[in-house]
Protein backbone atom coordinates (compact mmCIF):
# COMPACT_ATOMS: atom_id res chain seq x y z
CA UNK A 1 103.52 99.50 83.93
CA UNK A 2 101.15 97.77 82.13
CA UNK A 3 101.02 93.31 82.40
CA UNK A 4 98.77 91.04 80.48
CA UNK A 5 97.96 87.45 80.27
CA UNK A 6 96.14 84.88 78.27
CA UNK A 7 93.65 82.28 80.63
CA UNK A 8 92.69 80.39 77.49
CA UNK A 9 90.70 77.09 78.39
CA UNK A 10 93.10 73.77 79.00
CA UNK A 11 95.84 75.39 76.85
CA UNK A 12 98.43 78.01 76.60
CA UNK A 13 98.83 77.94 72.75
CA UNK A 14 97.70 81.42 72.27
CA UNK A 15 100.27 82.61 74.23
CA UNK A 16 103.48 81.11 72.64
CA UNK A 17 104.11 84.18 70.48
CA UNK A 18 103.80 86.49 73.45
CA UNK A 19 106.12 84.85 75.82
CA UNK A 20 109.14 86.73 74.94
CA UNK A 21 107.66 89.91 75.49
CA UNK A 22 109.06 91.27 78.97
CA UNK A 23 105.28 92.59 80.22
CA UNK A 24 103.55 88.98 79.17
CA UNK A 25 102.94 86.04 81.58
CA UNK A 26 101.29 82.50 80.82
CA UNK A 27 98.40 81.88 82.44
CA UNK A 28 95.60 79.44 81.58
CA UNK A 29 91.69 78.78 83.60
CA UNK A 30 91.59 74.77 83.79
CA UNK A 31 88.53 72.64 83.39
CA UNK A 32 88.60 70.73 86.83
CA UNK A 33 86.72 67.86 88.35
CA UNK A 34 85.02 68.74 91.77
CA UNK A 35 84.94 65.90 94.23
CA UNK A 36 81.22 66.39 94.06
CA UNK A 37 81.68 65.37 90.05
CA UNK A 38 80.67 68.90 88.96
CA UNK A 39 83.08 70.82 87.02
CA UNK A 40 84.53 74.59 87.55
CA UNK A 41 86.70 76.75 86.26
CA UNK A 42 90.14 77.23 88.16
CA UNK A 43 92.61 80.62 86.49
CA UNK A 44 96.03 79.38 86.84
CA UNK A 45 98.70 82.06 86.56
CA UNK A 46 102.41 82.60 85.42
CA UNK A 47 103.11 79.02 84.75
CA UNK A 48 105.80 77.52 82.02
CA UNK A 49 104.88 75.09 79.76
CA UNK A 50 106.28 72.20 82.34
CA UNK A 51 104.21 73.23 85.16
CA UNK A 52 100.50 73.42 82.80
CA UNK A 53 101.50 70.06 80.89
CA UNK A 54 101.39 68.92 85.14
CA UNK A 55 98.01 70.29 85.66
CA UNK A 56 96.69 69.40 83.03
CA UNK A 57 97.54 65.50 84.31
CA UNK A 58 95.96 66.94 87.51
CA UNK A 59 92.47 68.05 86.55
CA UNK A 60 90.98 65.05 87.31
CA UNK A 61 91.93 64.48 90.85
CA UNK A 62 91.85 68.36 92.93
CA UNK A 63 93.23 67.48 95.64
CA UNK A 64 96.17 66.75 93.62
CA UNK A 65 95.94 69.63 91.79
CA UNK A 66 95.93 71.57 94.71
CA UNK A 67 98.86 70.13 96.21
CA UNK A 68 100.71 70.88 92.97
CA UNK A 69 99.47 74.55 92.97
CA UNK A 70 100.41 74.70 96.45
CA UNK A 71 103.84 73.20 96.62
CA UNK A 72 104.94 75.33 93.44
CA UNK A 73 103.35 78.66 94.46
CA UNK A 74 101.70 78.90 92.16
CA UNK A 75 98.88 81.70 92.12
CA UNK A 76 95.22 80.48 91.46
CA UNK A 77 91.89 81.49 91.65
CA UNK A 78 88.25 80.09 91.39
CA UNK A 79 87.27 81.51 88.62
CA UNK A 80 82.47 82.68 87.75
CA UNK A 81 81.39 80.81 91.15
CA UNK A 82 78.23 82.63 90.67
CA UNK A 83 77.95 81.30 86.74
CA UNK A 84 76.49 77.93 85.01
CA UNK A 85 78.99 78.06 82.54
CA UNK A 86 80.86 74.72 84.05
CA UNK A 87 77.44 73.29 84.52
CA UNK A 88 75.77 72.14 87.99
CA UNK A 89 76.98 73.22 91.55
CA UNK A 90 76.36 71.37 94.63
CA UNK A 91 76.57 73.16 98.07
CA UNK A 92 80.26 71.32 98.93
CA UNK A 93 81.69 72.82 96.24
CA UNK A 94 81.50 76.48 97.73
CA UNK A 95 83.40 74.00 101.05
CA UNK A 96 86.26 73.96 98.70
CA UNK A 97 86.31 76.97 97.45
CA UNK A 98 86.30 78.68 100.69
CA UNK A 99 89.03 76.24 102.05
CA UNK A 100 91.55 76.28 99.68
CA UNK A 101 91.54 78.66 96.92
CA UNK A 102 93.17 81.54 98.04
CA UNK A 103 91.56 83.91 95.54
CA UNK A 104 87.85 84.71 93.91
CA UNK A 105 87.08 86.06 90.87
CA UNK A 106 85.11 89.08 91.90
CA UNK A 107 84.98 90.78 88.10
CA UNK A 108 84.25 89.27 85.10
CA UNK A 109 83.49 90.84 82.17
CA UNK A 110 81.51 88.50 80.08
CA UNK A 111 79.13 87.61 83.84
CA UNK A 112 76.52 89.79 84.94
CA UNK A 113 76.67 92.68 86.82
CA UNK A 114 74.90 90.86 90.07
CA UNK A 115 77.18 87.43 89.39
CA UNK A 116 79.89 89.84 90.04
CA UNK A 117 78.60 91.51 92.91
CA UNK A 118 77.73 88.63 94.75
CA UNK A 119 81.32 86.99 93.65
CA UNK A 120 82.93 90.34 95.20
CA UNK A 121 80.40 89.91 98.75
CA UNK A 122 81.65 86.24 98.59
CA UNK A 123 85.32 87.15 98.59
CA UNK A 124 85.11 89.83 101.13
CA UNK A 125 83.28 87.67 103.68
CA UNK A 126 86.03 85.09 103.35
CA UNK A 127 88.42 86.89 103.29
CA UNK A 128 89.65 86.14 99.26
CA UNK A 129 91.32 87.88 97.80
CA UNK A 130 89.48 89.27 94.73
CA UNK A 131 91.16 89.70 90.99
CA UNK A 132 89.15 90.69 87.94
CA UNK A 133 90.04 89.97 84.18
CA UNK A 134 88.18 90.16 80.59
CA UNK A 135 87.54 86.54 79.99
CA UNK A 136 87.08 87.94 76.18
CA UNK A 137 85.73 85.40 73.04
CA UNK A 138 85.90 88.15 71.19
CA UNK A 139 88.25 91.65 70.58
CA UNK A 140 85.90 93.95 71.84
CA UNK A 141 85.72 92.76 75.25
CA UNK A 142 89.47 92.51 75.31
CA UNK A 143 91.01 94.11 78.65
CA UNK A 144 87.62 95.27 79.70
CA UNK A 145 87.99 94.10 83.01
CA UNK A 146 91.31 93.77 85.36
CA UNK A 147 92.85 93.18 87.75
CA UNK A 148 95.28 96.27 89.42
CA UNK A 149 98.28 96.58 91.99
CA UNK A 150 99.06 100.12 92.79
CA UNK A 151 102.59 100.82 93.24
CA UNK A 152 103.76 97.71 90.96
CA UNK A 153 106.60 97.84 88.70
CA UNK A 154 106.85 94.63 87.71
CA UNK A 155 105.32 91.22 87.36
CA UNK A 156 107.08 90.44 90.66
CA UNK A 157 105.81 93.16 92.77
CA UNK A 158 102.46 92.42 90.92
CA UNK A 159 102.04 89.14 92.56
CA UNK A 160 103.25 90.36 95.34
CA UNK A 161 100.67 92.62 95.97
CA UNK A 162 98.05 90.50 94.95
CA UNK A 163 99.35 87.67 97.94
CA UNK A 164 99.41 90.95 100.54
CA UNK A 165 95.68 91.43 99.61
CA UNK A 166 96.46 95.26 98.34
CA UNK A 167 95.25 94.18 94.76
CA UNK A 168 91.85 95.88 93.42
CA UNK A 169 89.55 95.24 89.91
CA UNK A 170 87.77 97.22 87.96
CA UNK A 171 85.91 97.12 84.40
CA UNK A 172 82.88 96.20 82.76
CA UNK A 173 80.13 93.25 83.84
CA UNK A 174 78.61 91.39 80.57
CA UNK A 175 75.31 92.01 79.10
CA UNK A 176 72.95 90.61 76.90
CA UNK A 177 74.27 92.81 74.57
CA UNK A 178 77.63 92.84 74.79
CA UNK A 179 77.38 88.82 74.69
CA UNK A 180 75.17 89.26 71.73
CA UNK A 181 78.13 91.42 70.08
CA UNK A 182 80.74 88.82 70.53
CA UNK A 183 78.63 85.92 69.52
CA UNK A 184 78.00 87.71 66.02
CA UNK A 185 81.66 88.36 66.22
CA UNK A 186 82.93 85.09 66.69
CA UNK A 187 80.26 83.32 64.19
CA UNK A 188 81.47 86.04 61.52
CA UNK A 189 84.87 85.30 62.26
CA UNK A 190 84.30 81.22 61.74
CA UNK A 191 82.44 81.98 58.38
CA UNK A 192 85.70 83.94 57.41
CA UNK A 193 87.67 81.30 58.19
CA UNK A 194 86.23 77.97 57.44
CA UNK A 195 83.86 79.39 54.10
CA UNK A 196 81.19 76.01 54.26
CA UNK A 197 79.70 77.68 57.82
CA UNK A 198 78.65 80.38 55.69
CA UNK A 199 75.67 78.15 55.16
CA UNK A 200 74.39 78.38 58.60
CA UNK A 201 74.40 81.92 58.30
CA UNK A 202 70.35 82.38 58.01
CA UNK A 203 70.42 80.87 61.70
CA UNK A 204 72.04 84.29 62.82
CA UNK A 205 68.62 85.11 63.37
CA UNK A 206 68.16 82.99 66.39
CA UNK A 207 71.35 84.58 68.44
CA UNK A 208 69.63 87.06 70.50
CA UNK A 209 66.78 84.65 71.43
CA UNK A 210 69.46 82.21 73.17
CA UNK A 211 71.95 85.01 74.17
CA UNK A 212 68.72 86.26 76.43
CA UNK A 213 67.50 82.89 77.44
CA UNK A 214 71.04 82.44 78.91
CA UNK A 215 70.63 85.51 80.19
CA UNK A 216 67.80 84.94 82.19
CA UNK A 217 69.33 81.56 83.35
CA UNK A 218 72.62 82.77 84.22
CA UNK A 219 70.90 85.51 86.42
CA UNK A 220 68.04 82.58 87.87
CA UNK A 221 71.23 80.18 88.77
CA UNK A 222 73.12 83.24 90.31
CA UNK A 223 70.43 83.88 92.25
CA UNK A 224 69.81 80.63 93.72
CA UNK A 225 73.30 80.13 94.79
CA UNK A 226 73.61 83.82 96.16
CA UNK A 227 70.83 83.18 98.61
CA UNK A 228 72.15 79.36 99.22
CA UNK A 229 75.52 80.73 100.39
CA UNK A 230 75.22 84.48 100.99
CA UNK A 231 71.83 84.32 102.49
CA UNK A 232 68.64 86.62 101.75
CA UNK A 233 69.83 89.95 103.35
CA UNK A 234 73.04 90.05 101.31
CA UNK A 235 71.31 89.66 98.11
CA UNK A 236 69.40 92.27 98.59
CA UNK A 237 71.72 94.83 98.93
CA UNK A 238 72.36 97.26 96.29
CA UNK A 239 76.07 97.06 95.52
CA UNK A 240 77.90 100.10 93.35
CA UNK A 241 81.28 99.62 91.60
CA UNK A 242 84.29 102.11 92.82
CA UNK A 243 85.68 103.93 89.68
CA UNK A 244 89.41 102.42 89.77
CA UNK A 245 92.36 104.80 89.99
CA UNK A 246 94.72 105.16 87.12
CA UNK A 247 98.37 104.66 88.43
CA UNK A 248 98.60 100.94 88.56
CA UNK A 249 99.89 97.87 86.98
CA UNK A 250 97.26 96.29 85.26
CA UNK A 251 96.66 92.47 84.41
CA UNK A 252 94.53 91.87 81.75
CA UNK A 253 92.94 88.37 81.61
């Protein structure tokens, strides 16, 4: 069978009018505080509305939030280590990461191809275990990436799988392209639905020229922090995505 989720950021509004559904969890990525003072990104998954309204208390303070997460089994991840999308990192953040989060995201598909291998290297050397999911702004890139248990039937043996480390992803990386498409897509869709930001419409023009300088600085900062914490050798190696097998329930994120 076939599960999906919603990781929108610091809220699970979006997914009050799929909660009912019996193949729909609630899941949400949380804007955290870093003991460092840098932020990141941390997926949060199959919560009720109890549990997130606690996290979201928590955000501030990790190690309480990790207690929380911990105490309540609550499945979590650490979520674009390889991105600048939360900003800065500083060198004992990846000390945290590799302590206690118990999984990496290793697929992403709105990151770049090499964020994502060297997210997948990362997880493997520690040991992570590695989920994938869309992390879509825009329809398009919906389910696009994933995260897959073979064998699962349910939401139950889904997690299960993904604590016994038999959990695999597969999908699409981003692009300057494909981020280009979205951006369009989500400006168009503002102009549709507040009309006055139809007057910035004539500064369309300029999309592609900061979609690919974010580009290029998403791949620089990737980079840096690949050799920083993977080391020279492991950059260089040429990494090739396994095509992912079809039986399997799915999580789409």
């Amino acid at each position: 069978m076939n599960l999906f989720t919603f990781t929108d950021h610091d809220s699970i509004e979006g997914s009050e009018k799929f909660r009912h559904l019996p193949d729909f969890f609630v899941s949400a990525e949380l804007t955290c505080k870093m003991p460092s003072g840098t932020e990141a990104h941390i997926g949060v998954y199959d919560v009720s509305e109890r549990q997130h309204n606690q996290l979201l208390r928590r955000r501030g303070d990790l190690v309480s939030l990790l207690m929380y997460l911990t105490e309540r089994r609550i499945f979590f991840s650490i979520n674009h280590v390889f991105s600048s999308v939360t900003g800065k990192r500083e060198a004992e953040d990846f000390e945290w990461f590799q302590q206690y989060f118990p999984a990496v995201e290793a697929r992403n598909s709105t990151m770049l191809e090499s964020a994502n291998q060297y997210a997948a290297r990362l997880s493997k050397r520690w040991n992570k275990i590695s989920i994938g999911g869309s992390d879509a702004h825009a329809l398009p890139s919906a389910g696009t990436a994933y995260t897959e248990v073979p064998g699962a039937r349910d939401k139950e043996e889904f997690f299960a799988g993904l604590r016994n480390g038999i959990a695999r992803v597969a999908g699409e990386s981003g692009s300057f392209r494909k981020l280009t498409r979205d951006v369009f897509l989500i400006a168009g869709e503002m102009m549709r639905e507040k009309s006055w930001t139809a007057l910035l419409a004539p500064l369309g023009v300029l999309i592609p020229a900061i979609t690919c300088l974010n580009y290029h600085h998403e791949k620089k900062f990737g980079l840096y922090w690949a050799k920083e914490i993977l080391g020279e050798s492991e950059v260089q190696k040429k990494s090739r995505w396994l095509p992912a097998p079809q039986p399997a329930t799915q999580e789409f994120i």
